[in-house]
ModelCIF file with pLDDT and N, C-alpha, C, O atoms, coordinates in Angstrom:
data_MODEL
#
_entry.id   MODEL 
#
_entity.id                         1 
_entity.type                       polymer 
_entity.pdbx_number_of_molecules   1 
#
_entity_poly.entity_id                      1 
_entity_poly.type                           'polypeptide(L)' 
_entity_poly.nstd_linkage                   no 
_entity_poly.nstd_monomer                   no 
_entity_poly.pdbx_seq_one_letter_code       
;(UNK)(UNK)(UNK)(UNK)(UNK)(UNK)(UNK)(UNK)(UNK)(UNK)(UNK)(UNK)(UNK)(UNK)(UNK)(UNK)
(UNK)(UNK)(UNK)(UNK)(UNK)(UNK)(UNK)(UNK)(UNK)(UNK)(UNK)(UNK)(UNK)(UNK)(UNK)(UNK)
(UNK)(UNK)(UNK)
;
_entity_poly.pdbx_seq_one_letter_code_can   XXXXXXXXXXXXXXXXXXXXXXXXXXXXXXXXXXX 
_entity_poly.pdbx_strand_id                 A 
#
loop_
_entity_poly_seq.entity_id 
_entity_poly_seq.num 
_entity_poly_seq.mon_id 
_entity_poly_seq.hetero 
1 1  UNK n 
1 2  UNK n 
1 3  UNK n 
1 4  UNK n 
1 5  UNK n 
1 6  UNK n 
1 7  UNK n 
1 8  UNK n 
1 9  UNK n 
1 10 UNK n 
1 11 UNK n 
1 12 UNK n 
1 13 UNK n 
1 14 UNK n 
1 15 UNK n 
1 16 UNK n 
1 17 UNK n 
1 18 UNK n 
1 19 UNK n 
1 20 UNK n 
1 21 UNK n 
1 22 UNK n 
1 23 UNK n 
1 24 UNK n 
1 25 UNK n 
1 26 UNK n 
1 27 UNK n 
1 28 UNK n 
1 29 UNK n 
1 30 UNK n 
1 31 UNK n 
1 32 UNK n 
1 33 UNK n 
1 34 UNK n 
1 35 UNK n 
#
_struct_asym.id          A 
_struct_asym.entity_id   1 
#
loop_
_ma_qa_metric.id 
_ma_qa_metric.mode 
_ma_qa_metric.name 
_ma_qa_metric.software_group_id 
_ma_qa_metric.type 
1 global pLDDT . pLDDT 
2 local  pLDDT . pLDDT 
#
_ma_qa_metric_global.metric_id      1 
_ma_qa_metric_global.metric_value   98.00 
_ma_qa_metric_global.model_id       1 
_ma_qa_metric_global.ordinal_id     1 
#
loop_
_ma_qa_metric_local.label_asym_id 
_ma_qa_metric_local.label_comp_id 
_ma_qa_metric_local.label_seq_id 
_ma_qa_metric_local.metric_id 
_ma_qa_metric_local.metric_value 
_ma_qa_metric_local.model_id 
_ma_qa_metric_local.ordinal_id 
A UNK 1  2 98.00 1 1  
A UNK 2  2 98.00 1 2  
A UNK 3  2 98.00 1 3  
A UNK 4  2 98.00 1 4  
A UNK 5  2 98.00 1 5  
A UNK 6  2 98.00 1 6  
A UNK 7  2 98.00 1 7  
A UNK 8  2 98.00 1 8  
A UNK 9  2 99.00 1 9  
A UNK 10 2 99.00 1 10 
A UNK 11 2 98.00 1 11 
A UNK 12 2 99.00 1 12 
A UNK 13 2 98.00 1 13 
A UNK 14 2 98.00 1 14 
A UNK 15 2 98.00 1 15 
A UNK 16 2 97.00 1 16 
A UNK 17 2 98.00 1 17 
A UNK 18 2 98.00 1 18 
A UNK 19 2 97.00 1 19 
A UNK 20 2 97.00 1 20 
A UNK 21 2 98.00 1 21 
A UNK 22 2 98.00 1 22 
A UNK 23 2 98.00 1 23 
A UNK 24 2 98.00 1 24 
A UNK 25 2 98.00 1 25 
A UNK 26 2 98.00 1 26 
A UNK 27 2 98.00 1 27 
A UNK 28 2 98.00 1 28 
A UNK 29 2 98.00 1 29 
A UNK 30 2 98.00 1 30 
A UNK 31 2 98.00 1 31 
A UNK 32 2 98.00 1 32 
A UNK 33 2 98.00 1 33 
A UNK 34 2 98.00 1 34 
A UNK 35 2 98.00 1 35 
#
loop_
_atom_site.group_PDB 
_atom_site.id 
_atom_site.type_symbol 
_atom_site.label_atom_id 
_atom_site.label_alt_id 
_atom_site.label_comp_id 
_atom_site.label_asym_id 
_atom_site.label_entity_id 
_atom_site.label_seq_id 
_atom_site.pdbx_PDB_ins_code 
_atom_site.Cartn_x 
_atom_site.Cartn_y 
_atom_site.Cartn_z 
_atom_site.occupancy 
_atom_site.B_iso_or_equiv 
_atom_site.pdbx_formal_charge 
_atom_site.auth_seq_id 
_atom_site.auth_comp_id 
_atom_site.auth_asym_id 
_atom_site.auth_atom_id 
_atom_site.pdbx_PDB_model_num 
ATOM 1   N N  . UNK A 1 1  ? 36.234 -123.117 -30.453 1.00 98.00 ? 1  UNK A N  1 
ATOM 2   C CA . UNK A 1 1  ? 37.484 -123.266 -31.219 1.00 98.00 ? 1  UNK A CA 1 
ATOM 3   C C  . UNK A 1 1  ? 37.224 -123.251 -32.722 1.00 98.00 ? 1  UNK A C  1 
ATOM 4   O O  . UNK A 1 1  ? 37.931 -122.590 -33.483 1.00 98.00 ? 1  UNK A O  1 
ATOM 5   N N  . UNK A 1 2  ? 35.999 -124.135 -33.214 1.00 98.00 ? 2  UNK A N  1 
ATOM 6   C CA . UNK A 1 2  ? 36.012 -123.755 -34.641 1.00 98.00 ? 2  UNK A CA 1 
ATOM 7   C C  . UNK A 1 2  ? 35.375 -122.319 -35.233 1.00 98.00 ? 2  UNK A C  1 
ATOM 8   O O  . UNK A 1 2  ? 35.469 -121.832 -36.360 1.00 98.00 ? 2  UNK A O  1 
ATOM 9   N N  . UNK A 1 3  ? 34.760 -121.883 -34.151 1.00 98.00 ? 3  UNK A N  1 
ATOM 10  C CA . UNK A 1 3  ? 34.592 -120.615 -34.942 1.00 98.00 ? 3  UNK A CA 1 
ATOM 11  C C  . UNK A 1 3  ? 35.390 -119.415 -34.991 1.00 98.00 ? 3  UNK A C  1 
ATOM 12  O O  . UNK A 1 3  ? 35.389 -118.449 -35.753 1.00 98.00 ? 3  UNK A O  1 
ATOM 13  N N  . UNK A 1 4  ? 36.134 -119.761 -33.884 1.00 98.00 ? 4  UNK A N  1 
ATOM 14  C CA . UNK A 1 4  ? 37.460 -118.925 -33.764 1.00 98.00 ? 4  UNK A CA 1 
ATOM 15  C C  . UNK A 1 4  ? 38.285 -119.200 -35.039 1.00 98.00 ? 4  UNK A C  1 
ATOM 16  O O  . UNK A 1 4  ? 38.556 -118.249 -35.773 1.00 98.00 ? 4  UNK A O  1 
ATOM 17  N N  . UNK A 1 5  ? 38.628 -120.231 -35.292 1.00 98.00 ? 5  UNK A N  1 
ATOM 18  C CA . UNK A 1 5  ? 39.377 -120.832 -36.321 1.00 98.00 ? 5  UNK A CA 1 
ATOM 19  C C  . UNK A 1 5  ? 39.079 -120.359 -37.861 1.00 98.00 ? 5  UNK A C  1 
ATOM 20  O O  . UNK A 1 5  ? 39.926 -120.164 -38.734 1.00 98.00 ? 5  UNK A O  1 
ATOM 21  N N  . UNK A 1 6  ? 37.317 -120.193 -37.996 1.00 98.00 ? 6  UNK A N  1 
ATOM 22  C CA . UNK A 1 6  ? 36.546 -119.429 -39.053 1.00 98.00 ? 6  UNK A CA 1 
ATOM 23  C C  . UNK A 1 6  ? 36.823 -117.752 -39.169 1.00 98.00 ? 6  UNK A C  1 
ATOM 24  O O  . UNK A 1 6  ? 36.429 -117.066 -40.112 1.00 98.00 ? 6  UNK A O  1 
ATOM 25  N N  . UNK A 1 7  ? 37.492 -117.312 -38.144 1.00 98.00 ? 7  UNK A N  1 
ATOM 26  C CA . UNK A 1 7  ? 37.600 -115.482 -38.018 1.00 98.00 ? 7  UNK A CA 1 
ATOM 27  C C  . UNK A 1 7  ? 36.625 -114.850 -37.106 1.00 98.00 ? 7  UNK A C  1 
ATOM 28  O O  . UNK A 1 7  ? 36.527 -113.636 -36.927 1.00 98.00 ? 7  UNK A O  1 
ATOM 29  N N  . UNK A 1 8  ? 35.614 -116.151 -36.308 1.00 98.00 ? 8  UNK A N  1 
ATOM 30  C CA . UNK A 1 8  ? 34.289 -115.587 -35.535 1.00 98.00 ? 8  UNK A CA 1 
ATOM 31  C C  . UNK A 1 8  ? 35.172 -115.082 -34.159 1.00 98.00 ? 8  UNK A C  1 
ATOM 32  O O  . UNK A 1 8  ? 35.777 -115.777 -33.343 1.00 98.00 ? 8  UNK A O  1 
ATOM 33  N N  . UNK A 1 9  ? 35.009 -113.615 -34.224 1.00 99.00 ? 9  UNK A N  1 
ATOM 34  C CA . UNK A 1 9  ? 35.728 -113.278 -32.658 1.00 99.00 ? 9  UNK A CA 1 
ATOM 35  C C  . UNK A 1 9  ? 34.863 -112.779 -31.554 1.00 99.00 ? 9  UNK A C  1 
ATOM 36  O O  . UNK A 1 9  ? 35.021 -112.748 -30.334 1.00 99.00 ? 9  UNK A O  1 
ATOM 37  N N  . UNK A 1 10 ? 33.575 -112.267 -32.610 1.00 99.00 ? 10 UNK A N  1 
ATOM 38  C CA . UNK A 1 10 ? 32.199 -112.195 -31.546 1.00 99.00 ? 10 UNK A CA 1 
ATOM 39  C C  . UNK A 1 10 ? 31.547 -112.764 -32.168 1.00 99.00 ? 10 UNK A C  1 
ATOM 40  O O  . UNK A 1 10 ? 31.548 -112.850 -33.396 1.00 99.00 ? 10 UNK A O  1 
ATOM 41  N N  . UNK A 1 11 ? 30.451 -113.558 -30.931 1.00 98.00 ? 11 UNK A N  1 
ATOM 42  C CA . UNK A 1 11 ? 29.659 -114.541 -31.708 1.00 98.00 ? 11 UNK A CA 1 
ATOM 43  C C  . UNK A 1 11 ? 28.545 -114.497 -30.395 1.00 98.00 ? 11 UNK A C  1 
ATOM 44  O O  . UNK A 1 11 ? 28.735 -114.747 -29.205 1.00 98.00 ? 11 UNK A O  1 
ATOM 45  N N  . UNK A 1 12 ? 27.158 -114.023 -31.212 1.00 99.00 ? 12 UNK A N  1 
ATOM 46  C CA . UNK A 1 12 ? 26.381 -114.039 -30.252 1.00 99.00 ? 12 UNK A CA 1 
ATOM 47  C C  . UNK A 1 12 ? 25.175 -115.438 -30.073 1.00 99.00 ? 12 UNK A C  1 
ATOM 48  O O  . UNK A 1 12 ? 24.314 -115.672 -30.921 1.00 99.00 ? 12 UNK A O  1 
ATOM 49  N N  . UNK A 1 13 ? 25.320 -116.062 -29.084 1.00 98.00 ? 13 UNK A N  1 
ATOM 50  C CA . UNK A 1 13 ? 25.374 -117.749 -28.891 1.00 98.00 ? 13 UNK A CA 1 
ATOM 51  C C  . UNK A 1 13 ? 23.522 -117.531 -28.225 1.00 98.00 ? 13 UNK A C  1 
ATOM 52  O O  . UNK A 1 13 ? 23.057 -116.796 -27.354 1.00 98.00 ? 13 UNK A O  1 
ATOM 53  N N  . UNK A 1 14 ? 22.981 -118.425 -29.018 1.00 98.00 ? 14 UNK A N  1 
ATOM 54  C CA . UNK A 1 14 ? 21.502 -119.347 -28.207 1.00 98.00 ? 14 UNK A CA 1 
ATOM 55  C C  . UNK A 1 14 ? 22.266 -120.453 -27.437 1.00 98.00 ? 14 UNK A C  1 
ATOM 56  O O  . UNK A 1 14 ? 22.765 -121.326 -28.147 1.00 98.00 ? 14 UNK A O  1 
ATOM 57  N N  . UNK A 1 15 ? 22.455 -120.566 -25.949 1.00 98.00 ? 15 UNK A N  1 
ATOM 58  C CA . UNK A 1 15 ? 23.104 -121.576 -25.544 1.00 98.00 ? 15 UNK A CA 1 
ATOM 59  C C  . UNK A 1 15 ? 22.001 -122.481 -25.257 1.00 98.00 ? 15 UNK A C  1 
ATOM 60  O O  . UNK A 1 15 ? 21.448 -122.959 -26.248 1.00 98.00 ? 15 UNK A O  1 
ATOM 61  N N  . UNK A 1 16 ? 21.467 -122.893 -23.851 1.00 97.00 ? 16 UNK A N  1 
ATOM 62  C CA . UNK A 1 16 ? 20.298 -123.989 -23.519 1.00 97.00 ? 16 UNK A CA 1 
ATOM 63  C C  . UNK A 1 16 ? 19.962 -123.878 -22.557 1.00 97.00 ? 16 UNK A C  1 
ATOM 64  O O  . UNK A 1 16 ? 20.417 -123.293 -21.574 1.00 97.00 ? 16 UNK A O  1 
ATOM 65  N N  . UNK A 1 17 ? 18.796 -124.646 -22.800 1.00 98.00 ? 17 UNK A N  1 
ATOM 66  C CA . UNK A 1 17 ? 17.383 -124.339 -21.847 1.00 98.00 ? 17 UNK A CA 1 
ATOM 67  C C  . UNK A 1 17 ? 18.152 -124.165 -20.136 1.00 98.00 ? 17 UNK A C  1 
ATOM 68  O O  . UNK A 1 17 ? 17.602 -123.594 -19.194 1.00 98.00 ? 17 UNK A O  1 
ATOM 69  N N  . UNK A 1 18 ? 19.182 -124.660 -20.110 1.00 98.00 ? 18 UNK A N  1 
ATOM 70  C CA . UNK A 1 18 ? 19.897 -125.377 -18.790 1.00 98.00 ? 18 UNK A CA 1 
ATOM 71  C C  . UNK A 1 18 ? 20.516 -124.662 -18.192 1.00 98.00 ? 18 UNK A C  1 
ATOM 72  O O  . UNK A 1 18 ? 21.690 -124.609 -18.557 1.00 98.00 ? 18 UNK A O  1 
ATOM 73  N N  . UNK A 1 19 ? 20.181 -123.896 -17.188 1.00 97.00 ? 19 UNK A N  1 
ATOM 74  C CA . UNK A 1 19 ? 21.294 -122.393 -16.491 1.00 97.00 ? 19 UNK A CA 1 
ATOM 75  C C  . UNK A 1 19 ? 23.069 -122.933 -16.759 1.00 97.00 ? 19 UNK A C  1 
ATOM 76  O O  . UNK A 1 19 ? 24.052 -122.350 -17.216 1.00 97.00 ? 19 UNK A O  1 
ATOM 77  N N  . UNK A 1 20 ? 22.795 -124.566 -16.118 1.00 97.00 ? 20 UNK A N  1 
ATOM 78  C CA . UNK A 1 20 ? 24.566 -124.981 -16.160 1.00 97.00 ? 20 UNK A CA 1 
ATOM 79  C C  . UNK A 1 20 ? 25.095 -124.802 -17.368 1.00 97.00 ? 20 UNK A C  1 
ATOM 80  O O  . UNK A 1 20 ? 25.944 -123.953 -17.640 1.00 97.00 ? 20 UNK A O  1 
ATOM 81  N N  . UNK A 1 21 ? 24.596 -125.612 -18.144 1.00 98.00 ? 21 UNK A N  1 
ATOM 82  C CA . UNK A 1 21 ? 24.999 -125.712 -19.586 1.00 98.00 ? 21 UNK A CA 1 
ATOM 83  C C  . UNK A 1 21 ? 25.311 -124.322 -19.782 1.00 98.00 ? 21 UNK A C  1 
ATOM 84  O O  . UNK A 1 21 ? 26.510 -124.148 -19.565 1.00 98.00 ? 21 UNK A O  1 
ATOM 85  N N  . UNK A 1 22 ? 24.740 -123.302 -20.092 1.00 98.00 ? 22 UNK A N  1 
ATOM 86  C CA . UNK A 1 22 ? 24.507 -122.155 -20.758 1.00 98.00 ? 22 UNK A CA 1 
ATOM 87  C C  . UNK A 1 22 ? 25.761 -121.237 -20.149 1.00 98.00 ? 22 UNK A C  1 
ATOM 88  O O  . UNK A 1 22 ? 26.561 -120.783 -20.968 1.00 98.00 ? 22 UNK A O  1 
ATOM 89  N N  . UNK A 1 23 ? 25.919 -121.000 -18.972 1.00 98.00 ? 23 UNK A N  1 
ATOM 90  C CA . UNK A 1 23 ? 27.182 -120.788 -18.267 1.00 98.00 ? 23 UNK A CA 1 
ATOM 91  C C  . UNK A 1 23 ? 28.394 -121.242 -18.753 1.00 98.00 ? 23 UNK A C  1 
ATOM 92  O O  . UNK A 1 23 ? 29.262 -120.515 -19.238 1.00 98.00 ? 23 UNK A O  1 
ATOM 93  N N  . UNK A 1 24 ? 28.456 -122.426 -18.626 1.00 98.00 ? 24 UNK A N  1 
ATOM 94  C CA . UNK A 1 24 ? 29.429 -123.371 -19.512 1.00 98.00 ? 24 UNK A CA 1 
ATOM 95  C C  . UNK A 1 24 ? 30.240 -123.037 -20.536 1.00 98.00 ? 24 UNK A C  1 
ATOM 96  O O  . UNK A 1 24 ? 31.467 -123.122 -20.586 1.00 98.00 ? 24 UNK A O  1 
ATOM 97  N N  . UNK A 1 25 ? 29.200 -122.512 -21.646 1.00 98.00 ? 25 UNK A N  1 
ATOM 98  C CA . UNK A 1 25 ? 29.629 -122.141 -22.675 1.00 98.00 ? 25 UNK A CA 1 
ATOM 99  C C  . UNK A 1 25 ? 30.103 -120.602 -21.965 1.00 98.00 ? 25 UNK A C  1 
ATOM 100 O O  . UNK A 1 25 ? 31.309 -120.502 -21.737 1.00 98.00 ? 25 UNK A O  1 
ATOM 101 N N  . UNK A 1 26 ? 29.511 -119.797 -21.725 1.00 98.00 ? 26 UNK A N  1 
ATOM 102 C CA . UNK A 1 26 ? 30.456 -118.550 -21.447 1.00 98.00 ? 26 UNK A CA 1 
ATOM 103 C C  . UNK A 1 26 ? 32.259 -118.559 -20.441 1.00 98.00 ? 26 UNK A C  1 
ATOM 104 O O  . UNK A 1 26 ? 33.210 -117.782 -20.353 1.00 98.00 ? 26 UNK A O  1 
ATOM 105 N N  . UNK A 1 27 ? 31.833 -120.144 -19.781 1.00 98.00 ? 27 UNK A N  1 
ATOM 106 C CA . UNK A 1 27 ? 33.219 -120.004 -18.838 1.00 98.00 ? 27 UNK A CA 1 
ATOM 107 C C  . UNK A 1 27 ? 34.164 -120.274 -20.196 1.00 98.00 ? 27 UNK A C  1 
ATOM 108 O O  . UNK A 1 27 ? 35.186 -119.626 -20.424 1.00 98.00 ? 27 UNK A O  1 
ATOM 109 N N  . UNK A 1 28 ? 33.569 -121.511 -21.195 1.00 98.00 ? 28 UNK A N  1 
ATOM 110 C CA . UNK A 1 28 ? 34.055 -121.814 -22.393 1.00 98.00 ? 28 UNK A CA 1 
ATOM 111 C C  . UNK A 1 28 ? 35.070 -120.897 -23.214 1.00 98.00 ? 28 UNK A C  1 
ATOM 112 O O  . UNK A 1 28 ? 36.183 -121.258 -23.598 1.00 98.00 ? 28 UNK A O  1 
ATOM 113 N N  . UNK A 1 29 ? 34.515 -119.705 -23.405 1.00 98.00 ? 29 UNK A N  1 
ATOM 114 C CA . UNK A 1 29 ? 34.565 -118.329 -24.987 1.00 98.00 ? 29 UNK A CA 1 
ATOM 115 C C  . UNK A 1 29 ? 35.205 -117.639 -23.527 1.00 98.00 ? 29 UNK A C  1 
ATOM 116 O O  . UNK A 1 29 ? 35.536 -116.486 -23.803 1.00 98.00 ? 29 UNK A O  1 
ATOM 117 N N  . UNK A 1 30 ? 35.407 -117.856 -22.500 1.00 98.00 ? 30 UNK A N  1 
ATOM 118 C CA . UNK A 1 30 ? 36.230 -116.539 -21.574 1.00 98.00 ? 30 UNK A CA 1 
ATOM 119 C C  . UNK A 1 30 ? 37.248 -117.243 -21.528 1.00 98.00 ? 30 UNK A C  1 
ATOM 120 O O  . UNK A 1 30 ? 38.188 -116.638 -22.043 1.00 98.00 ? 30 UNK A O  1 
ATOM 121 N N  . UNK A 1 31 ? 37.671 -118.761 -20.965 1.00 98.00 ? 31 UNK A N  1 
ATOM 122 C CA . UNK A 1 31 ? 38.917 -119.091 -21.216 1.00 98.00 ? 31 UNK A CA 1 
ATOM 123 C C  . UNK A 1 31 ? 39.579 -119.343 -22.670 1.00 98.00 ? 31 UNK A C  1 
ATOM 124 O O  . UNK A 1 31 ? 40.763 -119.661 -22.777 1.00 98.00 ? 31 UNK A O  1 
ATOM 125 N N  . UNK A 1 32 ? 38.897 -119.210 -23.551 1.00 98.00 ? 32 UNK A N  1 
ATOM 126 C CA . UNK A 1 32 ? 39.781 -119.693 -25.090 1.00 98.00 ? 32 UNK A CA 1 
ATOM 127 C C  . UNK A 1 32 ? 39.604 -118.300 -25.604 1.00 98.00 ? 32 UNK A C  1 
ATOM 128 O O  . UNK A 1 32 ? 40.232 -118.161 -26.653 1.00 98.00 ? 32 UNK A O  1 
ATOM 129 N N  . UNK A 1 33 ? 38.817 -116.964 -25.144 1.00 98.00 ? 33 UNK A N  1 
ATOM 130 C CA . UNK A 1 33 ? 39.197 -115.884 -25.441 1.00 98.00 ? 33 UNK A CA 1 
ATOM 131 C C  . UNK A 1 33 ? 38.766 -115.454 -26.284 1.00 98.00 ? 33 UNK A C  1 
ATOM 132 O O  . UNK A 1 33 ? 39.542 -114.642 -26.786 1.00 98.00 ? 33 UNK A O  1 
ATOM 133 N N  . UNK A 1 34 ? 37.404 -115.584 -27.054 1.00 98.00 ? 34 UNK A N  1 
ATOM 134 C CA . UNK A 1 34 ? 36.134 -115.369 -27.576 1.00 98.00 ? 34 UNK A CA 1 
ATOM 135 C C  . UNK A 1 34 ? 35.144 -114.362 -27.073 1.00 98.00 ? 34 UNK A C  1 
ATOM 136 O O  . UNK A 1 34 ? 34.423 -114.623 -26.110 1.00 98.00 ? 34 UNK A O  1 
ATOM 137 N N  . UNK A 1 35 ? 35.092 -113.133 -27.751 1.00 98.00 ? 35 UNK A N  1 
ATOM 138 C CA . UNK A 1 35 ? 34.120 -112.419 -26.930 1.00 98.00 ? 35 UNK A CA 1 
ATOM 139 C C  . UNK A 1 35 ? 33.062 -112.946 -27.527 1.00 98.00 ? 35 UNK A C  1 
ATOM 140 O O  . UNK A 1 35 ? 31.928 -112.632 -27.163 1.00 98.00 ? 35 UNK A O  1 
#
């Protein structure tokens, strides 16, 4: 949300060490609509 908010509409993410986590963030940027 805040980088959306900044004009970031692609944003290529280091997520974490953690398969879940890291997923997470992509279910994240697919429902709020962030490529």
């Amino acid at each position: 949300r805040q980088t959306l908010t900044h004009g970031t509409t692609t944003a290529c993410y280091f997520a974490s060490l953690y398969a879940e986590a890291s997923a997470i963030l992509g279910e994240t940027a697919a429902n709020i609509g962030q490529r």
